[in-house]
Protein backbone atom coordinates (compact mmCIF):
# COMPACT_ATOMS: atom_id res chain seq x y z
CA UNK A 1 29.26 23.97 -26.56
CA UNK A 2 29.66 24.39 -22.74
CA UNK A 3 26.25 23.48 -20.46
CA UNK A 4 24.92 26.71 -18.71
CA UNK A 5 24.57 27.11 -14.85
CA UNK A 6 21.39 26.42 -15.32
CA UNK A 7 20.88 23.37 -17.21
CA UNK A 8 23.92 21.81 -14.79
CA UNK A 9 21.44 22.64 -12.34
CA UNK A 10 18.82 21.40 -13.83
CA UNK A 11 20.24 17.97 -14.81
CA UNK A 12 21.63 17.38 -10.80
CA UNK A 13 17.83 17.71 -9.84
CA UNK A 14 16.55 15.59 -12.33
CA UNK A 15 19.09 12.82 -11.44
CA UNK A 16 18.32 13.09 -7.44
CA UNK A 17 14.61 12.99 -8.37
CA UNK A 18 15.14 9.54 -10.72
CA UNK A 19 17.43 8.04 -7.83
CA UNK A 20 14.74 9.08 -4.73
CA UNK A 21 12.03 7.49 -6.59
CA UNK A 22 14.19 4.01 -7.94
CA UNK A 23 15.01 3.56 -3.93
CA UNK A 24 11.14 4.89 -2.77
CA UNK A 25 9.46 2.30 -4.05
CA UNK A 26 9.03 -0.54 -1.85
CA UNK A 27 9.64 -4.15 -2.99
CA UNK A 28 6.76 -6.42 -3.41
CA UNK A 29 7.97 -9.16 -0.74
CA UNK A 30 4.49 -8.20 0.80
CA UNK A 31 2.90 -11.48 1.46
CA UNK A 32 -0.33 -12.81 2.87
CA UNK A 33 -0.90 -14.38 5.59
CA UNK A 34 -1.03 -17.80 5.82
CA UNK A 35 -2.54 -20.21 7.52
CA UNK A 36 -5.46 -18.21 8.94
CA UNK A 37 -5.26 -19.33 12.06
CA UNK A 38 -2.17 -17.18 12.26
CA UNK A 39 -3.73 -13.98 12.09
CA UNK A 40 -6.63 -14.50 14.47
CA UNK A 41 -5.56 -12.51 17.19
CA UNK A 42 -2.77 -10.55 16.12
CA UNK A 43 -2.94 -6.72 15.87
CA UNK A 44 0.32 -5.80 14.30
CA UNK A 45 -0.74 -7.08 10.38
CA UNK A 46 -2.76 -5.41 7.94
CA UNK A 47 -6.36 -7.03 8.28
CA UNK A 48 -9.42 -6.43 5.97
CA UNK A 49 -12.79 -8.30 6.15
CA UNK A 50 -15.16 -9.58 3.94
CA UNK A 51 -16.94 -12.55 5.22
CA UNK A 52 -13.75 -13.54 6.72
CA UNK A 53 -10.49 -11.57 8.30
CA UNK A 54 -7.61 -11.67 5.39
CA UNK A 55 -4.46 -10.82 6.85
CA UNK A 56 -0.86 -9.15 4.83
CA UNK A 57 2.58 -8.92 6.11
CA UNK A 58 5.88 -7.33 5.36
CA UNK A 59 6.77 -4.30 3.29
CA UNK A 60 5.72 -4.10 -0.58
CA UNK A 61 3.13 -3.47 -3.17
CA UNK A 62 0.81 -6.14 -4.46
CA UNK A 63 -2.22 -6.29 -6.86
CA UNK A 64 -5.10 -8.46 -4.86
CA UNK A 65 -8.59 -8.46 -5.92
CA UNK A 66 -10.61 -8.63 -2.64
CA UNK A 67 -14.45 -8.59 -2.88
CA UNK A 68 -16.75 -6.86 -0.77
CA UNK A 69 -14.45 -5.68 2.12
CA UNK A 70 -16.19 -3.87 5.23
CA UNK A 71 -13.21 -2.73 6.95
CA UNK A 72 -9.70 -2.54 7.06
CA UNK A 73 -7.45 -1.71 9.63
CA UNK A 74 -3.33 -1.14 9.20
CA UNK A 75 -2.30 -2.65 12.61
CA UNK A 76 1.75 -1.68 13.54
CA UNK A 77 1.84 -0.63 9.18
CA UNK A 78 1.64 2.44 7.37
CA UNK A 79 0.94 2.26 3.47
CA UNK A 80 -2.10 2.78 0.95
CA UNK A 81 -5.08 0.59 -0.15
CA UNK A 82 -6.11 0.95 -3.85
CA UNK A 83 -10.03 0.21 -4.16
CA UNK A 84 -13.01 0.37 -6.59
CA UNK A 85 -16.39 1.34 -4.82
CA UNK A 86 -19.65 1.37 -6.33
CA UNK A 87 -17.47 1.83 -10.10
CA UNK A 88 -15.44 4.50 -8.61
CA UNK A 89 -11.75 3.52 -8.34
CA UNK A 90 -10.15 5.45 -5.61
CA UNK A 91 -6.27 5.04 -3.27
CA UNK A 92 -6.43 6.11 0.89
CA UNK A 93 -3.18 6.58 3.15
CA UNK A 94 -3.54 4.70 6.57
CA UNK A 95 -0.78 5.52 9.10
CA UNK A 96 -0.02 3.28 11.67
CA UNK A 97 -2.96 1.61 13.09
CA UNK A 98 -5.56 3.48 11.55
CA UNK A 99 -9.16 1.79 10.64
CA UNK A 100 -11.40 2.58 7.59
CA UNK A 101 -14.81 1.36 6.82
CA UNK A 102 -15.89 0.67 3.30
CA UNK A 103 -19.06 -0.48 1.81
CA UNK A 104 -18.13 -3.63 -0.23
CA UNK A 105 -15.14 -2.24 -1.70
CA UNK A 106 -13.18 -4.20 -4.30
CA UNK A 107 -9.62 -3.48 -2.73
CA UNK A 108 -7.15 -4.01 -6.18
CA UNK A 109 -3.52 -3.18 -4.45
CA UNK A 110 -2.19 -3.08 -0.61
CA UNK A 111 1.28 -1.07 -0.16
CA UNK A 112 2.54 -1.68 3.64
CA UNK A 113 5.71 0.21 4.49
């Protein structure tokens, strides 16, 4: 039985749509910061505070669990925070130096890219 126009079609866009998303997704060679004293100062890594300024570097995914954060800002990064907030579980883009204000937010996954 010979394949149709159509389902030739059909089966090009679903592989380009499988191979976009395997190379899409960033690795997870995200890392924090480390000593602390690195980050104080620095504008250019992703910062978040609690009680103290966490900082994250390099591009990647990775689940965190970071209790009652106040603010975040993306410094020279673009990517997504995933957070719970008041038992609401919610994701928000940041583009490149962008700053966003929570009220004790449980942040559960950073994405820089």
């Amino acid at each position: 039985m010979k394949a149709t126009p159509t389902a030739k079609a059909c089966t090009a866009v679903v592989a380009a749509v499988a191979a976009t998303l395997a190379f899409a997704t960033p690795a997870s060679a995200i890392s924090r910061v480390t000593p602390q004293s690195t980050c104080d100062g620095r504008s250019d890594f992703w910062a978040m505070w609690n009680s103290s300024k966490l900082c994250f570097a390099n591009a990647g995914t990775m689940s965190i669990a970071v209790y009652g954060v106040n603010l975040s800002r993306s410094g020279h990064n673009s990517g997504y925070l995933g957070y719970n907030q008041q038992g609401q579980g919610y994701v928000t883009y940041f583009g490149y130096d962008a700053q966003k204000g929570f009220l004790g937010a449980i942040i559960t996954q950073i994405t820089i890219y």
